[in-house]
Structure formats: structure tokens, C-alpha cells
Protein backbone atom coordinates (compact mmCIF):
# COMPACT_ATOMS: atom_id res chain seq x y z
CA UNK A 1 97.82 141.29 162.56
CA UNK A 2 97.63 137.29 162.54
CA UNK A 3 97.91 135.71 159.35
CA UNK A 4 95.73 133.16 159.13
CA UNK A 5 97.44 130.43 157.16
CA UNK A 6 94.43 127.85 158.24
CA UNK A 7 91.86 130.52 156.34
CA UNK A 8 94.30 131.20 153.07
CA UNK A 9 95.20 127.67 152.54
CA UNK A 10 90.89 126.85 152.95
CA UNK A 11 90.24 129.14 150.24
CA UNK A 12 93.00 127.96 147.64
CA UNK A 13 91.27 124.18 148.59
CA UNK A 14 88.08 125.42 147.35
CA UNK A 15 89.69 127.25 144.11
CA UNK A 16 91.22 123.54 144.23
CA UNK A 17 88.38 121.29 144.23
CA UNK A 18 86.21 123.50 142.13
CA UNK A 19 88.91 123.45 139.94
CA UNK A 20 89.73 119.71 139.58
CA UNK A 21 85.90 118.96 139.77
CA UNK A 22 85.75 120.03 136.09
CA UNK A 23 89.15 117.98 134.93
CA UNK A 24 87.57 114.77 132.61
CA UNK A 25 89.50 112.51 135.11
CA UNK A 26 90.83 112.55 138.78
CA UNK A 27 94.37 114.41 139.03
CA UNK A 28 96.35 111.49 141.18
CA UNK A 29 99.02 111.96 143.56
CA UNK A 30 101.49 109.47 144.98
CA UNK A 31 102.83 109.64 148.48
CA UNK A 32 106.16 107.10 149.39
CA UNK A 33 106.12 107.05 153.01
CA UNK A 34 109.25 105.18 154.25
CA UNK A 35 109.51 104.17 157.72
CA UNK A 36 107.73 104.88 161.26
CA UNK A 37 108.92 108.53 161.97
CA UNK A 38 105.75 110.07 163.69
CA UNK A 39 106.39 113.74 161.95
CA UNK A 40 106.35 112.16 159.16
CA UNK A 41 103.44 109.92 159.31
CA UNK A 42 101.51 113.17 160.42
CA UNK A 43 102.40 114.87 157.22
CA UNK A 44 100.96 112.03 154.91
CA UNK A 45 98.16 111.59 156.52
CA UNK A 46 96.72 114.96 156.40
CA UNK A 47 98.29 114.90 152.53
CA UNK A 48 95.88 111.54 152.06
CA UNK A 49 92.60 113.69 153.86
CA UNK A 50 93.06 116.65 151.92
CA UNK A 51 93.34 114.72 148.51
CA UNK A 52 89.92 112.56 149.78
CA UNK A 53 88.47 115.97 150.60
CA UNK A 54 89.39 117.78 147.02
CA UNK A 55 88.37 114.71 144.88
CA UNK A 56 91.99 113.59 143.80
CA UNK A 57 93.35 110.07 142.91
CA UNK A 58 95.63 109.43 145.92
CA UNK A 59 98.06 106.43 146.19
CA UNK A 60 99.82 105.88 149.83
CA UNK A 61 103.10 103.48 149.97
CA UNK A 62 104.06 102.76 153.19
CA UNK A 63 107.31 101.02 153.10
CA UNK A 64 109.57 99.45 155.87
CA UNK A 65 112.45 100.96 157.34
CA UNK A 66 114.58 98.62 155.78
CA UNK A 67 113.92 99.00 152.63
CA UNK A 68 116.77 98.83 149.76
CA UNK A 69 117.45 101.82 147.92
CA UNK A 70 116.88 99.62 144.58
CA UNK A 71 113.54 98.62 145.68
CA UNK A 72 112.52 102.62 146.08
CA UNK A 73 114.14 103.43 142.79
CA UNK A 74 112.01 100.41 141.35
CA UNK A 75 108.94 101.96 143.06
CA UNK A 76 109.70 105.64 141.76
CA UNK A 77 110.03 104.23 138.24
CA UNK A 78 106.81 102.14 137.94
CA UNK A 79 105.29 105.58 139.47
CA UNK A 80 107.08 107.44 136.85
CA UNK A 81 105.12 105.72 134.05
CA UNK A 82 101.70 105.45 135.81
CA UNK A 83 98.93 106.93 133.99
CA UNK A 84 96.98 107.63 136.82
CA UNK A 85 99.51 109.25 138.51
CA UNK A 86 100.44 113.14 137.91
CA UNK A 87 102.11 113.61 140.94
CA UNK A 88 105.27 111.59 143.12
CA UNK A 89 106.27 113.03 147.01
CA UNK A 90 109.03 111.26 148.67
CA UNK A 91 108.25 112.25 152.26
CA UNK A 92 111.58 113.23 153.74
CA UNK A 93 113.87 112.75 155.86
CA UNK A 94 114.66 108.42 154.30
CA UNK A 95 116.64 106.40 155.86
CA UNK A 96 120.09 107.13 155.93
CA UNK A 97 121.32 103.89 153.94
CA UNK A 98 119.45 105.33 151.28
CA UNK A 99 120.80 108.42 148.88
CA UNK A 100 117.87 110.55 148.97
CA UNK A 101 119.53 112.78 146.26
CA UNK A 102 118.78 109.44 143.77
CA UNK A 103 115.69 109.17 144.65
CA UNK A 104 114.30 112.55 144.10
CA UNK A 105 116.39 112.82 141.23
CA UNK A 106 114.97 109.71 139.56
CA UNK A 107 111.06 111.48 140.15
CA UNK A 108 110.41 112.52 136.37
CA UNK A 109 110.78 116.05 136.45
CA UNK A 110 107.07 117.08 135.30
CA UNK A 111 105.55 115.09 138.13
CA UNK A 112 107.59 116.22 140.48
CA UNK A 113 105.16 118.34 142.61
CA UNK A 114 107.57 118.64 145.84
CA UNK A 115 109.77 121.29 143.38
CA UNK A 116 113.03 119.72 144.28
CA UNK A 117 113.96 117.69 141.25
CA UNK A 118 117.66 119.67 139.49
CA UNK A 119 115.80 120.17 136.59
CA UNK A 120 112.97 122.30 138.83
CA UNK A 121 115.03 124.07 141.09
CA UNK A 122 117.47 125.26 138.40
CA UNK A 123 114.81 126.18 136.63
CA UNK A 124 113.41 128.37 139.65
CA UNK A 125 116.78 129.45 139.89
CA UNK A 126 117.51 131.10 136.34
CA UNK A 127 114.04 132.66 136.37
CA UNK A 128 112.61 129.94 134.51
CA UNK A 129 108.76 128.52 134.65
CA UNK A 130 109.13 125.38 137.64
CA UNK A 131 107.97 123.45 139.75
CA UNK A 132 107.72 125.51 143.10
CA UNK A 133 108.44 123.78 146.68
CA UNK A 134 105.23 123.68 148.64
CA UNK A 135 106.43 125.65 151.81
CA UNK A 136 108.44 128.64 150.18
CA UNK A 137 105.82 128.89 147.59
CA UNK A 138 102.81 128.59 150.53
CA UNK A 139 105.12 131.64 152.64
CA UNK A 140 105.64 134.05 149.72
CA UNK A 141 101.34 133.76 149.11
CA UNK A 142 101.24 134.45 153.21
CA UNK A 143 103.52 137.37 152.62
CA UNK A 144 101.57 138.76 149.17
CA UNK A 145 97.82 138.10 151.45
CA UNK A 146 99.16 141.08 153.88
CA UNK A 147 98.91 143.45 151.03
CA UNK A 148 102.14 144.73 151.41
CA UNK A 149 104.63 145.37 148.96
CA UNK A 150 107.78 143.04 148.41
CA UNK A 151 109.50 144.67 145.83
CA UNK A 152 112.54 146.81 147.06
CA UNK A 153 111.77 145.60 150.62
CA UNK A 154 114.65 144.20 152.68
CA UNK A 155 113.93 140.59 153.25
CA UNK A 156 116.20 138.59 155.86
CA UNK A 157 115.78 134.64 155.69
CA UNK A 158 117.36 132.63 158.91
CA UNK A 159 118.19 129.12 157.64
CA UNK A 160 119.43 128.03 153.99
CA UNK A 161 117.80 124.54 153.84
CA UNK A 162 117.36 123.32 150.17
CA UNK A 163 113.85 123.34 151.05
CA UNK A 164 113.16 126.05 152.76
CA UNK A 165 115.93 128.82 153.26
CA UNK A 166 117.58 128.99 149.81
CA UNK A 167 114.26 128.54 147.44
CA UNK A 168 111.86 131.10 149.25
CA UNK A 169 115.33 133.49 149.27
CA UNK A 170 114.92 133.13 144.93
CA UNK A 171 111.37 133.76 145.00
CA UNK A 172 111.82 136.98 147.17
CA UNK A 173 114.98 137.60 145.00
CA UNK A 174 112.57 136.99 141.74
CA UNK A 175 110.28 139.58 143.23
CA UNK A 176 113.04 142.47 143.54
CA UNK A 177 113.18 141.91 146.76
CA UNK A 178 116.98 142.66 148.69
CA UNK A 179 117.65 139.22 150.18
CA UNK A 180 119.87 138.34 152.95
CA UNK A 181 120.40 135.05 153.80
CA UNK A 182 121.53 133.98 157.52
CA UNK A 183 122.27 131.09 158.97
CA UNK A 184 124.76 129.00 161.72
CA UNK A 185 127.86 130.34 161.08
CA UNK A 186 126.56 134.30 160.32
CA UNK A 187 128.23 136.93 162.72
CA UNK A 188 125.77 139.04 164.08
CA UNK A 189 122.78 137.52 163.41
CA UNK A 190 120.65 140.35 165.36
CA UNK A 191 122.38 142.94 163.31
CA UNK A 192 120.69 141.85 160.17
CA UNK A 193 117.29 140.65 161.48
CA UNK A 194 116.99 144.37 162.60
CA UNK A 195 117.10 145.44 159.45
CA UNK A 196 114.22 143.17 157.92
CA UNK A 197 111.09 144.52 156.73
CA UNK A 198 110.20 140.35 155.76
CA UNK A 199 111.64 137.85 157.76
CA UNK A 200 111.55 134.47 157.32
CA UNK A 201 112.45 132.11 160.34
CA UNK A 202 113.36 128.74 159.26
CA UNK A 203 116.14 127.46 161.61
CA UNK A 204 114.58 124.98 163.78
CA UNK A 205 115.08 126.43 166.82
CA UNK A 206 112.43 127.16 169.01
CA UNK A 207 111.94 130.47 169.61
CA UNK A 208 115.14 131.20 168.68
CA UNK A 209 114.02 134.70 167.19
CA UNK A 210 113.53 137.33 169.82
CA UNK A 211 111.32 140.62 170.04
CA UNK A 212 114.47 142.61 170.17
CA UNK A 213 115.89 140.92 167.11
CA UNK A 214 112.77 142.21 164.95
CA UNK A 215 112.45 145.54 163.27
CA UNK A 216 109.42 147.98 163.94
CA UNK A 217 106.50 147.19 161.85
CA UNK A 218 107.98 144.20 160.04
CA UNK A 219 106.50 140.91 158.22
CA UNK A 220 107.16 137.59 160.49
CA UNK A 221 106.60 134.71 158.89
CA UNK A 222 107.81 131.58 161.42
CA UNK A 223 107.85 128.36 159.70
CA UNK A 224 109.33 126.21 162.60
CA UNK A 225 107.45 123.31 164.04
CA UNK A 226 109.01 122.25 167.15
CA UNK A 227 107.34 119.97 169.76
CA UNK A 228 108.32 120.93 173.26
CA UNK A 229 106.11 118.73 176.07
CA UNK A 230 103.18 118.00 173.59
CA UNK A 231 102.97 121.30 172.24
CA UNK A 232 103.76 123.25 168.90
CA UNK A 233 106.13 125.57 169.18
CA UNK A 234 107.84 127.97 166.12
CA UNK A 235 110.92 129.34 165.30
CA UNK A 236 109.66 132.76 166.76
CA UNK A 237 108.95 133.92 170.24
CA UNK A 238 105.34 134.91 168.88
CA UNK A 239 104.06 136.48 172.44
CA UNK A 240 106.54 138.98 172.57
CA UNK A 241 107.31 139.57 168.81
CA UNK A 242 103.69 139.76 167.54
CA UNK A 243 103.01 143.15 169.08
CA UNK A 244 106.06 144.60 167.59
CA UNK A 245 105.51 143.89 164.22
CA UNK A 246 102.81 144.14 162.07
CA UNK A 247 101.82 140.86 160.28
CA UNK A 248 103.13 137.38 162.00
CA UNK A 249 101.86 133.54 161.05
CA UNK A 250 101.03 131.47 164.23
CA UNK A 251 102.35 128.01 164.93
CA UNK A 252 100.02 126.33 164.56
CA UNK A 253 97.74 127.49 161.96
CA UNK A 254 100.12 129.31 160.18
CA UNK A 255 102.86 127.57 156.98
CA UNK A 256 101.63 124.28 157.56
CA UNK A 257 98.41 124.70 156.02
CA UNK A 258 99.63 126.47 153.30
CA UNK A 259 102.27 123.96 152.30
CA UNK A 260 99.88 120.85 151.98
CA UNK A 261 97.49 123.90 150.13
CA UNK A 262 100.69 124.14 147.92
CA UNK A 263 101.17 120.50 147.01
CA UNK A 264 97.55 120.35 145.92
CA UNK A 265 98.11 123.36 143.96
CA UNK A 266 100.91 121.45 142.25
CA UNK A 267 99.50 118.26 141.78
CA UNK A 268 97.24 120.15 139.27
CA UNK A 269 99.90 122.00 137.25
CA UNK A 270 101.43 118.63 137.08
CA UNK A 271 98.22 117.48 135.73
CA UNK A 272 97.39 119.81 133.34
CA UNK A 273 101.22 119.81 132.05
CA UNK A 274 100.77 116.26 131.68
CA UNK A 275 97.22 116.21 129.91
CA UNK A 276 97.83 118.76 127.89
């Protein structure tokens, strides 16, 4: 079966909007934008039609490439202590003259919707309430919309991004899952991808996940974007994977939606943490 990420992420929109349509004032987000990259650009601008759409407060700052790292920190900090404002993204990757580390680590923790704040991820980490990043926290509701159990499941993620790969590998871990965690310099990768009734594909690779690397029956979740001649392409070889296992999310159609579903789902905890 497809799982349609498009449909989940719709409904949590409308759980959303009904949701903030009742706050006494607009929950706002902030998006710093620095730079031309086209990915990138994509990304904020369907953030800034989604926040239109859902009735939320939503400040864009595009900044030039060239930027100093001071001038960011300064923006960050007038952001920090912005009434209107609930919730600050960086949109990643920045420029390499500028420590992104700082940056994100400078976002006051409570308005830090993206999840990747210390503060947030250690608390995800120890088992503590957090902050969740948008696209592990969008792919474990993908997983939990099949119906299927993850508890004592074996659960195999390829990639261990500080985005992606390690934080979705806590959540499973947090729901007694058995988490493996593979990655470039694993031996064997096929070996453990066999034995994966969940498995996560977030290498950046296109394709790069085979049908005979997938187990019988198994959960596929593919959160690669890769653009080969114009077109979207994931992690996983979806035409000759999806009939071997049972659940698998498209590209596109698939993560994506869920993650910007995710940051809007944030910006309101943010919100009401904030207001209340």
C-alpha cells in the first residue's frame, strides 16, 4: 500500500487551522532564508503558503549570500525577543563562512520549532518532553498511519544525519523499537536492510535501496529528494520495491508534506508554551 503523505499531512493542516483559528492571536513563525540556493528557496516558499493558508503570522528574511555571521546572530536575537513571533527556522544548508552550529544554537530554545537547538535534542534524547524535528517526527506519524505495530519491530535507518538519521533512530528507539543504524562506512549494508521490518532511507542517494535489499512485507519509508533531469527521485527504487513490501511513501507526495505539516504542528506547541 501507498502512503499517502500528501493526504496525512492535509488532515493534520485542518486539525491545524481549526486549531489556531480559536488562539486569541495569530501563532507567528519566522523563516531566515540566506542566499539563492533553489532547494532551498522551494522549501520557504511552500513554508510561507502553508502559514497564509492556516491563518499564521509569517515573517520571511531573505538575506544575501554574503551576509556576516554577526549580522544573522543580530537577526536571530531581535527574533528571539519578538512578541509576535513563536517560532525561528534557519533554512539550512548557510553559507559556509558562517558557523551554523551558532546560529541554531543562539534560536531560544522554546521557539525553536526546527527541534535542533542542544537543549531540544538532548532533551529528545534522555526521554525528555522536546521539541521534535519536522521530518523524523512527520516519518514516525507515516509509520504509526499504517496501523502497524512499532514496538519490538526491527527498524533499520540508512543515514545518521543530525536531522534525519540519528533523531527518527531515538523516536523508534523511544517506541521499543530495535534500532539499527547504517550508514557510509557499514559492512554489509544488504545484510541488515534484510532484516528490517521499518526502514528508513535517508542517504541521499538515488535509488540507492534495491528490491533485493528489502525484507518481505516490510515498512519503506524513502525520504530522499533527488532531482535527476527535472524529476523527483527518492532514496528507494520504488517500482521494484513497492510490490515487495507492504506499506512504501512515494517521492513525491510522500515525507515532504509531512515535514512542512510538522513545522506547523510545532509552531503551535511553541505558541502555546509561550502563551501559557
Amino acid at each position: 500500500m501507498i502512503i499517502n503523505g500528501k493526504e496525512i499531512a492535509e488532515k493534520i493542516r485542518q486539525e491545524i487551522k481549526a486549531k489556531a483559528d480559536k488562539l486569541k492571536k495569530k501563532p507567528g513563525l519566522a523563516v531566515i532564508l540566506v542566499g539563492d540556493d533553489p532547494a532551498s528557496q522551494v522549501y520557504v516558499r511552500g513554508k510561507e503558503k502553508t502559514c497564509n493558508e492556516l491563518g499564521f503570522y509569517s515573517e520571511i528574511h531573505r538575506l544575501d549570500q554574503n551576509i556576516s555571521e554577526d549580522e544573522l546572530l543580530n537577526l536571530v536575537k531581535g527574533l528571539n525577543n519578538n512578541d509576535k513571533i513563536h517560532g525561528i527556522l534557519v533554512q539550512l544548508p548557510l553559507p559556509k563562512h558562517i558557523d551554523k552550529n551558532k546560529v541554531i544554537s543562539l534560536i531560544k530554545p522554546i521557539k525553536d520549532v526546527d527541534g535542533l537547538h542542544p537543549l531540544n535534542i538532548g532533551n529528545l534524547f534522555t526521554g525528555h518532553k522536546a521539541i521534535i524535528p519536522c521530518t523524523p517526527k512527520g516519518i514516525v506519524k507515516l509509520i504509526e498511519s499504517t496501523g502497524e505495530e512499532i514496538q519490538g519491530r526491527n527498524a533499520v535507518v540508512v543515514g545518521r544525519s543530525n536531522l534525519v538519521g540519528k533523531p527518527v533512530s531515538v523516536l523508534l528507539l523511544n517506541r521499543n523499537a530495535t534500532v539499527t543504524i547504517c550508514h557510509s562506512r557499514t559492512q554489509d549494508l544488504k545484510k541488515h536492510t534484510q532484516q528490517a521490518d521499518i526502514l528508513v532511507a535517508a542517504v541521499g542517494k538515488p535509488e540507492f535501496i534495491t528490491a533485493d535489499m528489502i525484507k518481505q512485507g516490510a515498512i519503506v519509508i524513502d525520504v530522499g529528494i533527488n532531482r535527476i533531469d527535472g524529476k523527483l527521485i527518492g532514496d528507494v527504487d520504488f517500482e521494484n520495491v513497492k510490490d515487495k513490501c507492504s506499506f512504501i511513501t512515494p517521492v513525491p507526495g510522500g515525507v515532504g508534506p509531512m515535514t512542512i505539516a510538522m513545522l506547523m504542528e510545532n509552531t503551535i506547541e511553541c505558541y502555546e508554551m509561550i502563551e501559557k
